[in-house]
PDB file of N, CA and C in Angstrom:
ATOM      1  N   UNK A   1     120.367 140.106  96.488  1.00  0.00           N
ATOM      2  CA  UNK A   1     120.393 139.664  95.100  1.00  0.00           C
ATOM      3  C   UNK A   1     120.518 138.145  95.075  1.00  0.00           C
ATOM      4  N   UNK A   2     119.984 137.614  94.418  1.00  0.00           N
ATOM      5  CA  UNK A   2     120.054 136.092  94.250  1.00  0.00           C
ATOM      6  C   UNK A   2     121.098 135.532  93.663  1.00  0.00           C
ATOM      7  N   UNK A   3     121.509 134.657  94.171  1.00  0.00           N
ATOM      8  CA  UNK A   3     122.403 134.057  93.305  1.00  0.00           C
ATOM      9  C   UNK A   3     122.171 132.753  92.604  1.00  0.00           C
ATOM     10  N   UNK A   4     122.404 133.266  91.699  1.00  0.00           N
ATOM     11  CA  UNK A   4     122.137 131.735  90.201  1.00  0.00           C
ATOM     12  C   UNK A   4     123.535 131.490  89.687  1.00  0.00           C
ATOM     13  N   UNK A   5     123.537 129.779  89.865  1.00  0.00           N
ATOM     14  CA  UNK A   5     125.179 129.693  89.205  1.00  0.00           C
ATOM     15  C   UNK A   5     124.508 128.624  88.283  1.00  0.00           C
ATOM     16  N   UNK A   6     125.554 127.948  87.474  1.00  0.00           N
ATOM     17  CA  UNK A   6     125.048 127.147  87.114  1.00  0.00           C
ATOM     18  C   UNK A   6     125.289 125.582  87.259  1.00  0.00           C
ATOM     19  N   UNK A   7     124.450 124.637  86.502  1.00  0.00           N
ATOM     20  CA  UNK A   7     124.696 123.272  87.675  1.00  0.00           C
ATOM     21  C   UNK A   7     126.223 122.835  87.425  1.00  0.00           C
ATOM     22  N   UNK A   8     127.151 123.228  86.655  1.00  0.00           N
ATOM     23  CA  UNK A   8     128.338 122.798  86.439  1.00  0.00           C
ATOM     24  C   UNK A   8     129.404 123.358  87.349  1.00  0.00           C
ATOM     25  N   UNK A   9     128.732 124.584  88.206  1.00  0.00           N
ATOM     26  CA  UNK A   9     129.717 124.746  89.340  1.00  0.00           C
ATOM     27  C   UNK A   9     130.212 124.167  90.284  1.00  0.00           C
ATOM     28  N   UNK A  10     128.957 123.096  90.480  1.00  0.00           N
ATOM     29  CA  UNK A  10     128.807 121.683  91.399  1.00  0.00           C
ATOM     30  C   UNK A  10     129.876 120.750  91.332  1.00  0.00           C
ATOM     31  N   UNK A  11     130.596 120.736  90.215  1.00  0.00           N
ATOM     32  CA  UNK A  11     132.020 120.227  90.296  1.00  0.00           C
ATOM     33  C   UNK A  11     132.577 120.755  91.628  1.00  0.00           C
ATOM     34  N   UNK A  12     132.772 121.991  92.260  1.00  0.00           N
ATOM     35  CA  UNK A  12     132.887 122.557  92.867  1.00  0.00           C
ATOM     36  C   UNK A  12     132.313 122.807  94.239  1.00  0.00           C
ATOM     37  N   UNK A  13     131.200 121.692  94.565  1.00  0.00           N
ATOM     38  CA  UNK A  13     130.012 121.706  95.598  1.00  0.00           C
ATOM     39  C   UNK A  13     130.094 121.909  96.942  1.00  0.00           C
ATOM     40  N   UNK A  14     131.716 122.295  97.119  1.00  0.00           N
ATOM     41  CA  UNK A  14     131.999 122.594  99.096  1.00  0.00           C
ATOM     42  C   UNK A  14     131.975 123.895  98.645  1.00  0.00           C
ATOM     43  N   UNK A  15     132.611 124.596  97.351  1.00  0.00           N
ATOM     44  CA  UNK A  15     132.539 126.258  97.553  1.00  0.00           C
ATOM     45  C   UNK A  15     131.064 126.635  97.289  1.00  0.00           C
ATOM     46  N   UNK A  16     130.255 125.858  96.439  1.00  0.00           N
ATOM     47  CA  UNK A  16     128.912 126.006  96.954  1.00  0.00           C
ATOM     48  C   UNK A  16     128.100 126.127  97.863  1.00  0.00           C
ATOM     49  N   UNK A  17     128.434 124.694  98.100  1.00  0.00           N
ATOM     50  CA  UNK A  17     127.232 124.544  99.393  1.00  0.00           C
ATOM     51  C   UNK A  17     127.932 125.385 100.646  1.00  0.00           C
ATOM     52  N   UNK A  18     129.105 125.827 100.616  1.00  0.00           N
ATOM     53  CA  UNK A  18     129.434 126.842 102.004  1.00  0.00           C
ATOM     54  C   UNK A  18     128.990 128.358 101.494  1.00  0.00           C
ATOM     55  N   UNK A  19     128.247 128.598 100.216  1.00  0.00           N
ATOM     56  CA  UNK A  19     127.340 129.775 100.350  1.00  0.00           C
ATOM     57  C   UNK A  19     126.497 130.020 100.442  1.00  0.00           C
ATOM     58  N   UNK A  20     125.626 128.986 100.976  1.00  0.00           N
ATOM     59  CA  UNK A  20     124.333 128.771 101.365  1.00  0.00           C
ATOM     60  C   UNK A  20     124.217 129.110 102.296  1.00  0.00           C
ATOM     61  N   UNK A  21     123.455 129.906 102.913  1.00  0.00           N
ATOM     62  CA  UNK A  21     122.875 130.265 104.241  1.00  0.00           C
ATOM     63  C   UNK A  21     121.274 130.809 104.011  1.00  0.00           C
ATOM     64  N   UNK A  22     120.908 130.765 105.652  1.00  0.00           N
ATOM     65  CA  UNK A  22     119.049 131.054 105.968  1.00  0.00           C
ATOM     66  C   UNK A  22     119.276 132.263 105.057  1.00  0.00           C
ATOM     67  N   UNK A  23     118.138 132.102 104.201  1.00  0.00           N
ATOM     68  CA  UNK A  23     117.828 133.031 103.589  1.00  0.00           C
ATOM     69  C   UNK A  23     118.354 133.742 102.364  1.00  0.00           C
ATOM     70  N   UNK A  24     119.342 132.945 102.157  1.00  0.00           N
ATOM     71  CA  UNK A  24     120.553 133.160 100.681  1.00  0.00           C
ATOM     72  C   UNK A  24     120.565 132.020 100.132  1.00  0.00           C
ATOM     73  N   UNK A  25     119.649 131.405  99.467  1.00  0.00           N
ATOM     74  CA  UNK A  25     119.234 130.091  98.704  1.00  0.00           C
ATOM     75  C   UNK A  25     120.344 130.535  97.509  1.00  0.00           C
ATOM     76  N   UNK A  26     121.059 129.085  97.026  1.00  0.00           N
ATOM     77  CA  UNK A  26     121.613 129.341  95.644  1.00  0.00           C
ATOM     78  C   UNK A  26     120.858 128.694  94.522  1.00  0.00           C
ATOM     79  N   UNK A  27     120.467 129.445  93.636  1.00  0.00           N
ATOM     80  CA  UNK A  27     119.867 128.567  92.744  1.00  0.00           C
ATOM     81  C   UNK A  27     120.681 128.229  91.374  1.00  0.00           C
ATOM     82  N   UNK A  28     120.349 127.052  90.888  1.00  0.00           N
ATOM     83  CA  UNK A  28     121.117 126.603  89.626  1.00  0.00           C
ATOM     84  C   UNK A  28     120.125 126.565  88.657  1.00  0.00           C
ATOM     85  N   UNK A  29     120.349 127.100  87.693  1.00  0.00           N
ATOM     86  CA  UNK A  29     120.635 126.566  86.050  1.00  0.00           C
ATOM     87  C   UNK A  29     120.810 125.937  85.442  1.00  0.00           C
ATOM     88  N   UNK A  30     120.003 125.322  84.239  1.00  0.00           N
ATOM     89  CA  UNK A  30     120.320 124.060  83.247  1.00  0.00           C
ATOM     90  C   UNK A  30     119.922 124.559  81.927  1.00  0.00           C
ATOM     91  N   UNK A  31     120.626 124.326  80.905  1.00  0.00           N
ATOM     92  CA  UNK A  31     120.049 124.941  79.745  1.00  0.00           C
ATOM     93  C   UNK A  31     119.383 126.247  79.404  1.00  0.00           C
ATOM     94  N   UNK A  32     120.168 127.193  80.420  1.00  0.00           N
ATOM     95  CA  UNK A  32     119.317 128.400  80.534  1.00  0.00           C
ATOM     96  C   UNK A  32     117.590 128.741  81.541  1.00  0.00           C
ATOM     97  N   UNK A  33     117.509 127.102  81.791  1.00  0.00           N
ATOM     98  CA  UNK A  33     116.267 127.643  83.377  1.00  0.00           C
ATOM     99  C   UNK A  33     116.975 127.241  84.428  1.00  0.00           C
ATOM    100  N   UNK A  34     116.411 128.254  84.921  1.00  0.00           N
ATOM    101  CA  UNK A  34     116.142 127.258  86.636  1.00  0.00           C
ATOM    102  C   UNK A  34     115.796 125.875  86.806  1.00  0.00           C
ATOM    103  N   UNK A  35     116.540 125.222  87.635  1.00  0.00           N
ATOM    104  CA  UNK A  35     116.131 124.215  87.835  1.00  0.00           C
ATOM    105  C   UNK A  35     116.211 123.519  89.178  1.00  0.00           C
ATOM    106  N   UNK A  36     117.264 124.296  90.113  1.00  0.00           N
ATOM    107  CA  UNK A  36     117.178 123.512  91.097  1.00  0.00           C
ATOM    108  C   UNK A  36     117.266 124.491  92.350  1.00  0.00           C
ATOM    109  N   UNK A  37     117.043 124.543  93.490  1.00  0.00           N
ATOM    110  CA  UNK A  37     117.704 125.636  94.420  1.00  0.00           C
ATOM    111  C   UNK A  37     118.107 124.955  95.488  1.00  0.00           C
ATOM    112  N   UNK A  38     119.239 125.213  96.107  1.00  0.00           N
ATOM    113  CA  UNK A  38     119.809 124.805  97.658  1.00  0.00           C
ATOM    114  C   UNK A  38     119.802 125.751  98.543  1.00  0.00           C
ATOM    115  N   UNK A  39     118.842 125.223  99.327  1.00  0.00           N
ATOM    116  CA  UNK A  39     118.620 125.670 100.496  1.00  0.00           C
ATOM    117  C   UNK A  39     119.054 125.635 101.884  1.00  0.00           C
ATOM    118  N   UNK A  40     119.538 126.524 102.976  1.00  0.00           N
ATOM    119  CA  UNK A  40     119.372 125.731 104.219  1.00  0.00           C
ATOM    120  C   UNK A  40     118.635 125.145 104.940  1.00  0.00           C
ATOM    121  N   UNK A  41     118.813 124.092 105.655  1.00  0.00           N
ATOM    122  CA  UNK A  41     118.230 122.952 106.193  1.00  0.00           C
ATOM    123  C   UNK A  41     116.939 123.593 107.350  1.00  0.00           C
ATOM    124  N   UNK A  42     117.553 124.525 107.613  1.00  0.00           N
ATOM    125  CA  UNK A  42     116.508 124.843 108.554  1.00  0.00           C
ATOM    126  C   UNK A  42     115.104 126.094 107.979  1.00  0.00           C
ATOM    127  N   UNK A  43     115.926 126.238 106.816  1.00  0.00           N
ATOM    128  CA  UNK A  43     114.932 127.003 106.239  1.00  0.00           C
ATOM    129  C   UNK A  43     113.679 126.601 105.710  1.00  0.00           C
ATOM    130  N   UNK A  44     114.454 125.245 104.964  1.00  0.00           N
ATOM    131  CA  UNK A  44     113.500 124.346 104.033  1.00  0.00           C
ATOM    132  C   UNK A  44     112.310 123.379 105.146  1.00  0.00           C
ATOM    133  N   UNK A  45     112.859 123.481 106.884  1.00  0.00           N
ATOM    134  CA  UNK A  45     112.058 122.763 107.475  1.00  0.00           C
ATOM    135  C   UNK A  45     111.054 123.726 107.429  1.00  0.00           C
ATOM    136  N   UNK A  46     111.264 124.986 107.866  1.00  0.00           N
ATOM    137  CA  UNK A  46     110.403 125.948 108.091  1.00  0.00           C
ATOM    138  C   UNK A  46     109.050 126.002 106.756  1.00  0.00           C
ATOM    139  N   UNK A  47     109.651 126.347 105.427  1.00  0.00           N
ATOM    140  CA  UNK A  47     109.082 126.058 104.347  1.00  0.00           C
ATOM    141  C   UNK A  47     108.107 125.007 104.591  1.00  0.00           C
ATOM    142  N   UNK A  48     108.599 123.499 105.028  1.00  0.00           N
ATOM    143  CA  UNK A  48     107.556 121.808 104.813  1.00  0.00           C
ATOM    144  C   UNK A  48     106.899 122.684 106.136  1.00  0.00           C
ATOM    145  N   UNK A  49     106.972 123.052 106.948  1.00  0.00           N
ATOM    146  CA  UNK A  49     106.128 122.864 108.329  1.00  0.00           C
ATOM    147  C   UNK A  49     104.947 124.137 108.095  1.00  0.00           C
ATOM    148  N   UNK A  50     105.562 125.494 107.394  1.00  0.00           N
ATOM    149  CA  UNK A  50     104.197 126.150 107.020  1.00  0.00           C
ATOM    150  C   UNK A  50     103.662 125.722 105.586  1.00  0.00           C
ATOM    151  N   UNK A  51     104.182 125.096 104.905  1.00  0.00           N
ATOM    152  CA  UNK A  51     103.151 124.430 103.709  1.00  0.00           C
ATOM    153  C   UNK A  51     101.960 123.173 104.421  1.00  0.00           C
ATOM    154  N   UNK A  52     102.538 122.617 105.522  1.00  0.00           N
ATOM    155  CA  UNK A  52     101.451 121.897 106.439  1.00  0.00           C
ATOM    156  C   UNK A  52     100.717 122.632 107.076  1.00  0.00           C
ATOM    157  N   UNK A  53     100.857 123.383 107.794  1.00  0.00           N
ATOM    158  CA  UNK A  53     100.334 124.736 108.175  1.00  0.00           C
ATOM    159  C   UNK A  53      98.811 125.060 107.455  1.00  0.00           C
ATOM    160  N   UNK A  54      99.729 125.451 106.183  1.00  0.00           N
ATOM    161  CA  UNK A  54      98.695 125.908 105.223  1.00  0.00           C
ATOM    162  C   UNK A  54      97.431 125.036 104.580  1.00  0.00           C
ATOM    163  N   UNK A  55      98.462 123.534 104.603  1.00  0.00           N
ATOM    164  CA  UNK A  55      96.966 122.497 104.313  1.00  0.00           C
ATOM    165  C   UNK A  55      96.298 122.524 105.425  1.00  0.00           C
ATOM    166  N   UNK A  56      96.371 122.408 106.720  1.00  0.00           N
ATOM    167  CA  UNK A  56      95.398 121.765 107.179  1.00  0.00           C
ATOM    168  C   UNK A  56      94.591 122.577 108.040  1.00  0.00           C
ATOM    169  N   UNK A  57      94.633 124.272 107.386  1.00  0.00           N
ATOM    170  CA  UNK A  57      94.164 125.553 107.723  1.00  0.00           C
ATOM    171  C   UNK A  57      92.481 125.120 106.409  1.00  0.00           C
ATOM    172  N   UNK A  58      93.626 124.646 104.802  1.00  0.00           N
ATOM    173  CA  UNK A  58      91.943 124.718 104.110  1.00  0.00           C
ATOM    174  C   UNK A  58      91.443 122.992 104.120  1.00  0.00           C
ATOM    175  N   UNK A  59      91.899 122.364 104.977  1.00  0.00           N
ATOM    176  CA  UNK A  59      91.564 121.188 105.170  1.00  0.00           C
ATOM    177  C   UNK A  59      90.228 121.879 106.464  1.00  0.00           C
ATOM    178  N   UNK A  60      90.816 122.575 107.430  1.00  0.00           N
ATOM    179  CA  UNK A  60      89.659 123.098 108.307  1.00  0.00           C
ATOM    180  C   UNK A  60      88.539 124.172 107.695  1.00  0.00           C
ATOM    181  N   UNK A  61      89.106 124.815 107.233  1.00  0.00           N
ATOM    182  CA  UNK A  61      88.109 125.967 106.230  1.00  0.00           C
ATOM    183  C   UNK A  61      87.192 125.080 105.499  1.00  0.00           C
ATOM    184  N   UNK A  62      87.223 123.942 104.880  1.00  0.00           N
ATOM    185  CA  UNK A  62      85.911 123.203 104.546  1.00  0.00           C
ATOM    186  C   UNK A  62      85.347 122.318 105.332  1.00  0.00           C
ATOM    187  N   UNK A  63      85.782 122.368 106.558  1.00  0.00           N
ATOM    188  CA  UNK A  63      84.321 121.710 107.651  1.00  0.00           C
ATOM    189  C   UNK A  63      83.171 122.499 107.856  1.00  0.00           C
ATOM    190  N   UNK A  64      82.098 121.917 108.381  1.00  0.00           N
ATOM    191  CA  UNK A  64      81.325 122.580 108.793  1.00  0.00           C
ATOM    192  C   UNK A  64      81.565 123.515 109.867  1.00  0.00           C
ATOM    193  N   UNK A  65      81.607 124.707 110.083  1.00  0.00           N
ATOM    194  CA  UNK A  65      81.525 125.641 111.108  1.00  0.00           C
ATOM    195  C   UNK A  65      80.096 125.408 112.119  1.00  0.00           C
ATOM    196  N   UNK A  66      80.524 125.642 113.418  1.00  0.00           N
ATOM    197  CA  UNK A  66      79.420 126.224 113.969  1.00  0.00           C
ATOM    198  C   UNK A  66      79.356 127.751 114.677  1.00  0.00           C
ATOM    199  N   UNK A  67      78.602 128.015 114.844  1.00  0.00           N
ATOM    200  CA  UNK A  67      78.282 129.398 115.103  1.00  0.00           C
ATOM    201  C   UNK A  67      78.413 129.634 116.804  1.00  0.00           C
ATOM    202  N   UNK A  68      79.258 130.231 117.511  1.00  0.00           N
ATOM    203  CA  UNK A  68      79.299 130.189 119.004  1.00  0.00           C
ATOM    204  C   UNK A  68      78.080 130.684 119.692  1.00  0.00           C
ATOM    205  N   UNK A  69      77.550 131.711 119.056  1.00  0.00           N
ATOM    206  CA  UNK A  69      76.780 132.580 119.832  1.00  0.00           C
ATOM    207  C   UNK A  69      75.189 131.630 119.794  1.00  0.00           C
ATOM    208  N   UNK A  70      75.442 130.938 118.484  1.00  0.00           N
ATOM    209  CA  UNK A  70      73.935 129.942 118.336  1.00  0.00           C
ATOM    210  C   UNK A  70      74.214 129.083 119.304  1.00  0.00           C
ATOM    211  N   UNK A  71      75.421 128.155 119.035  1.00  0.00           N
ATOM    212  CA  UNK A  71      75.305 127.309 120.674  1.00  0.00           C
ATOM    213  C   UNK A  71      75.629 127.722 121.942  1.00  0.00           C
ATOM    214  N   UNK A  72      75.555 129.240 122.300  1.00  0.00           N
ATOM    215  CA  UNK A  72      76.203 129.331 123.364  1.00  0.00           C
ATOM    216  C   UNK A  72      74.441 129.650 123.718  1.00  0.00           C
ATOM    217  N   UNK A  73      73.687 130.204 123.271  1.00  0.00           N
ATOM    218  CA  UNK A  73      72.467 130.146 123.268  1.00  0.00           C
ATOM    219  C   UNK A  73      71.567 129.248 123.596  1.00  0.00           C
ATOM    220  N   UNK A  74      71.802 127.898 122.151  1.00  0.00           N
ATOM    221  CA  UNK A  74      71.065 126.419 122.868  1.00  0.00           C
ATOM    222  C   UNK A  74      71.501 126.076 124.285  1.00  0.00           C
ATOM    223  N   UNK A  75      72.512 126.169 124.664  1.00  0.00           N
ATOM    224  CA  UNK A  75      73.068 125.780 125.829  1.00  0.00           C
ATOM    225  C   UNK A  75      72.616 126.598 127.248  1.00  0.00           C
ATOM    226  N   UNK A  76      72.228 127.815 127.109  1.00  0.00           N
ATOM    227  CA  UNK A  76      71.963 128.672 127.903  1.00  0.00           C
ATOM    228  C   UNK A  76      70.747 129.748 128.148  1.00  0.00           C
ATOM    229  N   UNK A  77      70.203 128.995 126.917  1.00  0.00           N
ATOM    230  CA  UNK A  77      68.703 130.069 127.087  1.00  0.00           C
ATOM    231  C   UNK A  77      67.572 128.951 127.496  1.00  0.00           C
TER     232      UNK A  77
END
């Protein structure tokens, strides 16, 4: 279950931030939204390193491809 407190618990930010753990993000509240979430550190690297991941997967998906079997062909027939 998630936990949502809200940002005024932060007065409070060591009993916070010591309920943070991988995978138990706390998220806060402002005026009734969401607004912020704390994460662990190693989670959030994980997060930046497959969002890079993910760019430069459709950064490759729009090059030109070549076809192996066509050049394995020019090369060998």
């Amino acid at each position: 279950m998630a936990q949502i407190k809200p940002v005024s618990a932060l007065k409070n930010y060591q009993a916070i931030l010591s309920r943070v753990k991988k995978g138990k993000p706390i998220f806060l509240n402002q005026d009734g939204q969401l607004k912020y979430a704390l994460v662990n550190i190693n989670e959030y690297d994980e997060f930046i390193t497959a969002l890079d991941l993910l760019k430069r997967l459709k950064n490759a998906a729009a090059l030109e491809h070549y076809d192996f079997d066509a050049i394995k062909k020019d090369l060998f027939d």
